[in-house]
Protein backbone atom coordinates (compact mmCIF):
# COMPACT_ATOMS: atom_id res chain seq x y z
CA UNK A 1 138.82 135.24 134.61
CA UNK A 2 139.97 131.73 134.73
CA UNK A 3 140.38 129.63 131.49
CA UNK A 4 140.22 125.92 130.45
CA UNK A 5 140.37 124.37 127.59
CA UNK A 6 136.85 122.79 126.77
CA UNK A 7 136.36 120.11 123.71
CA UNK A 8 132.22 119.78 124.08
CA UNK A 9 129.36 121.29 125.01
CA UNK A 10 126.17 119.28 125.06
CA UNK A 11 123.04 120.18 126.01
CA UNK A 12 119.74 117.81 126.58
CA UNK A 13 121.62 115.86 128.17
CA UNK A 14 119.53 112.97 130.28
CA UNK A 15 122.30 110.34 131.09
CA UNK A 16 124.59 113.06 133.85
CA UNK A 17 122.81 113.29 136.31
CA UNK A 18 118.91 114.25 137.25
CA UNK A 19 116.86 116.10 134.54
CA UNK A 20 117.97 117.80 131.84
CA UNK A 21 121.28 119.00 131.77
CA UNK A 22 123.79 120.63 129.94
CA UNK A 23 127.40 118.79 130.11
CA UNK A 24 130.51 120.46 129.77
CA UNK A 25 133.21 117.85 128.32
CA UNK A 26 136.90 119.60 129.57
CA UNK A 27 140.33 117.94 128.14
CA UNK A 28 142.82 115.76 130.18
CA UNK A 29 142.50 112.96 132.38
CA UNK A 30 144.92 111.00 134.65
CA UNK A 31 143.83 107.55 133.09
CA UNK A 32 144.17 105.61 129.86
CA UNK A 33 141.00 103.06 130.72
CA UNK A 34 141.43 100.63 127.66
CA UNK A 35 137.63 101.52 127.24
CA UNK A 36 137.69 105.29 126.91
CA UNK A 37 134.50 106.19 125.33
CA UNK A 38 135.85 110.04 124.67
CA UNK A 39 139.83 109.15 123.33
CA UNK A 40 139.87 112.74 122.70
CA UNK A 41 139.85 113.88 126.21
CA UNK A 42 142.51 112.11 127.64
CA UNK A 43 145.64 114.60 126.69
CA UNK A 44 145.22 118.03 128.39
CA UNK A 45 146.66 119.78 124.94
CA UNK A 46 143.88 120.53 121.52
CA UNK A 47 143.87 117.86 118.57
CA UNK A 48 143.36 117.32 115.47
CA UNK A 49 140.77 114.54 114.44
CA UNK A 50 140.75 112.72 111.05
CA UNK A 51 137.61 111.35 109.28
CA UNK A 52 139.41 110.28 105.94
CA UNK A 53 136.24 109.26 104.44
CA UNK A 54 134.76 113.34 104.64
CA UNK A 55 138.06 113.96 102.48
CA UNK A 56 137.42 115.77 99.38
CA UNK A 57 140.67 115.64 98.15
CA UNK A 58 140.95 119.30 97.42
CA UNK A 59 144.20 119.76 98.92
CA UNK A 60 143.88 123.17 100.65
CA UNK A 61 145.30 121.11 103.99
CA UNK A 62 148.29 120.34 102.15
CA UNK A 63 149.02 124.14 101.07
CA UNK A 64 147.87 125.95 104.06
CA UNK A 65 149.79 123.83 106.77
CA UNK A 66 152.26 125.96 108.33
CA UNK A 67 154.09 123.44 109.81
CA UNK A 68 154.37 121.47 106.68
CA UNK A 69 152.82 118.19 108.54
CA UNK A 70 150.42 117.34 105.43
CA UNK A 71 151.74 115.92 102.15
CA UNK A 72 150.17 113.68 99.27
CA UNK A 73 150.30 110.49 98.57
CA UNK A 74 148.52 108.30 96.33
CA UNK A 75 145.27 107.71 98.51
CA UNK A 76 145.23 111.64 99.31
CA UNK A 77 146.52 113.49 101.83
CA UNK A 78 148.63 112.55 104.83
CA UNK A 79 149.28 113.91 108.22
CA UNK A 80 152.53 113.27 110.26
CA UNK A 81 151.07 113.99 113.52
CA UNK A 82 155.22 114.24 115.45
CA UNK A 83 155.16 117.46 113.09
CA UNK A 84 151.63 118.75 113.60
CA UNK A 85 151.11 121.42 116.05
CA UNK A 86 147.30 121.15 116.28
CA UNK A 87 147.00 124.99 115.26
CA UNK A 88 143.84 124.43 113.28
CA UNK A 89 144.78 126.05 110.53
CA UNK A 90 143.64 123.01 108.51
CA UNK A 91 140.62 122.71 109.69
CA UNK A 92 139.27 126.26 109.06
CA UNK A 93 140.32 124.90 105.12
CA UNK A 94 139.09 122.03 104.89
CA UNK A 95 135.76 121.99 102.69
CA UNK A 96 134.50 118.34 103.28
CA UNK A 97 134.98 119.01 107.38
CA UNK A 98 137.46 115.94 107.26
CA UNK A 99 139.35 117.89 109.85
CA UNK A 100 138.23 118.89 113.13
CA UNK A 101 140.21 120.73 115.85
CA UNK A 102 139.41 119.00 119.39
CA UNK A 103 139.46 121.39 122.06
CA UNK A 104 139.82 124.93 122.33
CA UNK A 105 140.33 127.61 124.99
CA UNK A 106 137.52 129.27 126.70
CA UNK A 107 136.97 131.63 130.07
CA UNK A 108 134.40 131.29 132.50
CA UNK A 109 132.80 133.82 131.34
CA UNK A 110 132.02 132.00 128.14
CA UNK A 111 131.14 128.89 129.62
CA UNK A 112 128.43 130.35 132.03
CA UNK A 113 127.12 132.01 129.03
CA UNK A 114 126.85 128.78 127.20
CA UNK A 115 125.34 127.25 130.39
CA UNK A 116 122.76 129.84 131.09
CA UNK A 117 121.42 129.39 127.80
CA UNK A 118 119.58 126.69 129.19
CA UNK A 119 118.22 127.86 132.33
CA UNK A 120 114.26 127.46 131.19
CA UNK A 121 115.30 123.78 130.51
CA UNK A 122 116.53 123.03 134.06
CA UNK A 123 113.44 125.23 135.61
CA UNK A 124 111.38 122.94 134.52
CA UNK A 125 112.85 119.66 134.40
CA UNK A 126 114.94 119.77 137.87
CA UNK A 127 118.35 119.63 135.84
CA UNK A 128 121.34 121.56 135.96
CA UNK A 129 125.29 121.32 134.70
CA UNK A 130 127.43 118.38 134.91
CA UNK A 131 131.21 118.89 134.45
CA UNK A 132 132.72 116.09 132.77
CA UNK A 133 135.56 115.04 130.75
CA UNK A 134 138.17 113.78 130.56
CA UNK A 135 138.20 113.93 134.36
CA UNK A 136 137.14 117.93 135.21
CA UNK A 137 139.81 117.55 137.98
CA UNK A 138 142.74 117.32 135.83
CA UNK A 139 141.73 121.32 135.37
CA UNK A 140 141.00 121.94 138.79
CA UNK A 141 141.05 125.59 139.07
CA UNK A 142 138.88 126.61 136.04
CA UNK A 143 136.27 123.82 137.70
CA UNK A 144 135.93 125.53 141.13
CA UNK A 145 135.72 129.00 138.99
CA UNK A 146 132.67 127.23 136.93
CA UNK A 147 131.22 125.74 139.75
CA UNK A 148 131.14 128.81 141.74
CA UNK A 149 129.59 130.40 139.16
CA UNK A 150 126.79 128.17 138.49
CA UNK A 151 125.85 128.39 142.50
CA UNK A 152 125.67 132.00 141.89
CA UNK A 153 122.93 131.74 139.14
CA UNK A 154 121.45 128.48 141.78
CA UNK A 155 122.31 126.14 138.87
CA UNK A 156 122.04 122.44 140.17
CA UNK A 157 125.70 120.82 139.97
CA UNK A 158 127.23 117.70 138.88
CA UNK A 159 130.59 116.76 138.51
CA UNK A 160 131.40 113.05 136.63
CA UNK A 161 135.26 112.11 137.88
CA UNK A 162 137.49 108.89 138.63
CA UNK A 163 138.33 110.66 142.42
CA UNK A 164 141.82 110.30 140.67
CA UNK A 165 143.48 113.93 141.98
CA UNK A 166 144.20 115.26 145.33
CA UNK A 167 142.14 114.97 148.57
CA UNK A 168 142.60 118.98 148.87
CA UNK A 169 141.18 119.30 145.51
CA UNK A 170 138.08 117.78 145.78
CA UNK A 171 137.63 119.32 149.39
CA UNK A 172 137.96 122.63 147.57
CA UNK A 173 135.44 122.18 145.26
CA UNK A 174 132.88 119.82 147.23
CA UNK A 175 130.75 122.54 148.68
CA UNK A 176 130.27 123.97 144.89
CA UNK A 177 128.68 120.38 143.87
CA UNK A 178 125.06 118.77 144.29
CA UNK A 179 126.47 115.59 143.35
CA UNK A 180 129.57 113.62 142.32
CA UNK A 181 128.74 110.92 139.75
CA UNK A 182 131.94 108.62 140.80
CA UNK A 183 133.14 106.16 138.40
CA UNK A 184 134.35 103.05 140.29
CA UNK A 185 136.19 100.55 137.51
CA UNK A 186 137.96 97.71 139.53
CA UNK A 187 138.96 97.31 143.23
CA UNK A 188 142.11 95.25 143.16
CA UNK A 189 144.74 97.59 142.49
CA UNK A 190 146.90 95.46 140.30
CA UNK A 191 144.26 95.37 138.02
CA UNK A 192 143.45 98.73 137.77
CA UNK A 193 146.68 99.61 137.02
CA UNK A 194 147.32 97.03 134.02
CA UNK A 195 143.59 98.39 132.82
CA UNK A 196 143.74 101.92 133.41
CA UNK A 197 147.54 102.50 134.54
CA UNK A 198 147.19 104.06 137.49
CA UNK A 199 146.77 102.79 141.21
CA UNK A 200 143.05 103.25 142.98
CA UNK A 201 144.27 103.54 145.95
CA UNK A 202 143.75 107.61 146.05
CA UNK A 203 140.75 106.63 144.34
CA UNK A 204 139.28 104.66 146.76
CA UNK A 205 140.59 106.42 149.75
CA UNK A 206 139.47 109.85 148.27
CA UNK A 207 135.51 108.35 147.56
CA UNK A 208 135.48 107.00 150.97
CA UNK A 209 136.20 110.64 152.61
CA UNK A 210 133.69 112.12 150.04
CA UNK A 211 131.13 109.93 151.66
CA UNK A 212 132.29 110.62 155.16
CA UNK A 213 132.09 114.18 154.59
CA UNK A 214 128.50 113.64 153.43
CA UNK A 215 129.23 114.70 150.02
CA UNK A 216 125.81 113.33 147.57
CA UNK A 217 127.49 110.76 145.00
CA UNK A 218 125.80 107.96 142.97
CA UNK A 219 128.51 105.41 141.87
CA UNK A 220 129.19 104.59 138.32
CA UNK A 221 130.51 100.93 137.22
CA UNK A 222 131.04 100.72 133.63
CA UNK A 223 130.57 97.17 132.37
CA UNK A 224 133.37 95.73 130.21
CA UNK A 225 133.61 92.22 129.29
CA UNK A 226 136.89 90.12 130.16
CA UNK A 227 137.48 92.84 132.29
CA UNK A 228 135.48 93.97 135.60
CA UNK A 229 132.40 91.66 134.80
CA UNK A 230 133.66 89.02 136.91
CA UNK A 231 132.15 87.88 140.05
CA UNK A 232 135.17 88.73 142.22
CA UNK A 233 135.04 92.13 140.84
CA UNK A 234 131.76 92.81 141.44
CA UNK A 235 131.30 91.30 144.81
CA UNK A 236 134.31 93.16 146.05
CA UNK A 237 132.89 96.20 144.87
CA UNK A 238 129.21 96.16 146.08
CA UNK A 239 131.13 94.97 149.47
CA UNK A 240 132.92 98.42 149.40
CA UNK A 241 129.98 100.48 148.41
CA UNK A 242 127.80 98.97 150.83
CA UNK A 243 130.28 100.82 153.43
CA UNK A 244 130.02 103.85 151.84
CA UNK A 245 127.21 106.06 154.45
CA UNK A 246 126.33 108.47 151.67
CA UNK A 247 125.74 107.00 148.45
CA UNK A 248 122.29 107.52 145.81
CA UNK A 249 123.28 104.13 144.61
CA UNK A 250 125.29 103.00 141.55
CA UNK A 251 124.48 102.89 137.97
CA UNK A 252 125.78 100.31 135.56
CA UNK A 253 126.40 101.41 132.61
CA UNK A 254 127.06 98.80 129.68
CA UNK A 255 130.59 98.58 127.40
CA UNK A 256 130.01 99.67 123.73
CA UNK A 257 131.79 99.82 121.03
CA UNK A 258 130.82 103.30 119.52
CA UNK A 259 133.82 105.05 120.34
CA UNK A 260 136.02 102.79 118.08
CA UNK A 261 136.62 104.83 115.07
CA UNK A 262 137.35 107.93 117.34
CA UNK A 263 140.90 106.07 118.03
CA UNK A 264 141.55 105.64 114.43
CA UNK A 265 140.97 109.34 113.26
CA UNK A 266 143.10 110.12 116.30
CA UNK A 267 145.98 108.19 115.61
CA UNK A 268 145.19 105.81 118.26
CA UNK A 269 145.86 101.52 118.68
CA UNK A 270 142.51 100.39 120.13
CA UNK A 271 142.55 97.22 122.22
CA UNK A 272 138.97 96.12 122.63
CA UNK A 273 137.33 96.17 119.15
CA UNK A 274 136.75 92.11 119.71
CA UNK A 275 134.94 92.80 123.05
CA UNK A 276 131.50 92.59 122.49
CA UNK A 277 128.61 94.45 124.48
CA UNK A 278 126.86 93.12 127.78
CA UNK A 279 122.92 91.75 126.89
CA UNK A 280 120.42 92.73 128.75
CA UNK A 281 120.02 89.39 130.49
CA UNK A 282 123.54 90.07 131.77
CA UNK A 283 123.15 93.76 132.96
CA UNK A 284 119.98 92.33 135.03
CA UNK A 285 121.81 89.48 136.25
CA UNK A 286 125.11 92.08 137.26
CA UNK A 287 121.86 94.09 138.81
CA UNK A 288 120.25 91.89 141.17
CA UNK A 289 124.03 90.67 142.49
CA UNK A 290 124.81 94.20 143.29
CA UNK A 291 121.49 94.74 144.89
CA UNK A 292 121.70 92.01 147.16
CA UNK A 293 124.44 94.03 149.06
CA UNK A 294 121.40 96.49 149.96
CA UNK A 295 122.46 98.56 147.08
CA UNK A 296 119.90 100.78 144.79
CA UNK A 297 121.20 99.84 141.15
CA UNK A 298 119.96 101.34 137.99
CA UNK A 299 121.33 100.66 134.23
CA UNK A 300 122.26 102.70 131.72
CA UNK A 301 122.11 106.06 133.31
């Protein structure tokens, strides 16, 4: 049975796709987008997350690390991540939950059971599973083994990606999936690059076949400020989406900040923290530009 390794499962989910829905977050992701809302998906490998202020300063991380990667200082104690191996051993120790392991191994087997939990909820409510991440791709062949098994217990499927991965994997997996929910960021590919480093070009190319190939896929623009808002941006990509023959529309979902102290406890500079959230004025105004290209836009979902 194929394995992955998984970092969250949430269920009641109403934001992935139609009804309620069960989302399976799995680890690694091509990109670094500057406004990662999940930091802790991005490398393929398990971490360790800090929340110093949880600390109890009991010091059973400092005696139980194997790798000797925790010592003292006068604040408490202190991790040297180059040494840390991410066993988890910490984290089983720690008392005040300061310390959480991101990410752990788990077959198919155990995901479907997880999943089918839920079944009653998407009965009634028309929902299902979306895979997301992370980009799911990045683990390609534990996806297509969790996607075949939800169509074998008729579970509705949705998978949330960037398109960033090979053509032949997404042709392997598209007849396993009700619906892509395809994040389009910025269409000139210099910029992507210096925003997400990585061209589009596969992207782009790879969501245009998609669509071709009559694959069901509602777009996803994530707002940022300073960054995609602009009105070359966003003409440029309702232009491209309005060539796009199978689309449900795109969503526009609005930059937060939320996510901030995730980079901290992980170790991680974040660049945006002066980048304030789009109003509501401006999501509506972003709106009816977009839907003057013949486009059905939504926001926030």
């Amino acid at each position: 049975m194929a394995s992955g390794i998984v970092f969250d499962i949430k269920r009641f989910s109403i934001h992935d796709g139609p009804g309620i829905r069960t989302t399976v977050f799995l680890k690694g992701c091509p990109l670094r987008c500057a406004w990662c809302h999940n930091p802790e998906s991005q490398r393929p490998e398990p971490q360790i997350m800090l929340r110093p202020s949880r600390c109890i300063v009991c010091g059973a991380c400092v005696d139980e690390c194997p790798e000797g990667a925790i010592s003292w200082n006068e604040s408490g104690p202190v991790t040297d991540r180059a040494l840390c191996l991410a066993c988890g051993v910490c984290t089983e120790t720690c008392a005040g939950e300061a310390r959480e392991l991101v990410g752990r191994e788990m077959d198919a087997a155990e995901v479907l059971g997880e999943i089918q939990r839920d079944l009653a909820f998407f009965d009634e409510s028309g929902g299902g599973v979306t895979f997301s991440g992370g980009d799911p791709l990045f683990q390609p062949d534990f996806l297509l083994t969790l996607l075949q098994g939800c169509k074998e217990l008729e579970i509705h499927t949705a998978v949330d990606t960037s398109g960033a991965a090979a053509w032949a994997t997404l042709d392997k997996i598209r007849p396993f999936v009700d619906l892509f929910l395809y994040d389009i960021k910025l269409i000139d590919d210099g910029r992507h690059r210096a925003a997400t480093g990585s061209s589009n070009r596969v992207i782009l190319d790879n969501l245009r076949r998609l669509s071709e190939a009559g694959a069901s896929i509602q777009l996803r623009l994530a707002v940022i400020p300073g960054m995609n808002d602009d009105e070359e941006n966003l003409r440029r990509t309702a232009e491209f989406a309005a060539t796009l023959p199978h689309t449900r529309g795109i969503s526009l979902l609005p930059f937060h900040n939320t996510a901030k102290d995730k980079y901290g406890n992980l170790g991680l500079d974040y660049s945006l923290a002066g980048v304030r959230a789009p109003d509501e004025a401006r999501m509506e105004e972003i709106g009816r530009l977009l839907a003057g290209y013949g486009l059905d836009v939504s926001v926030g979902g």
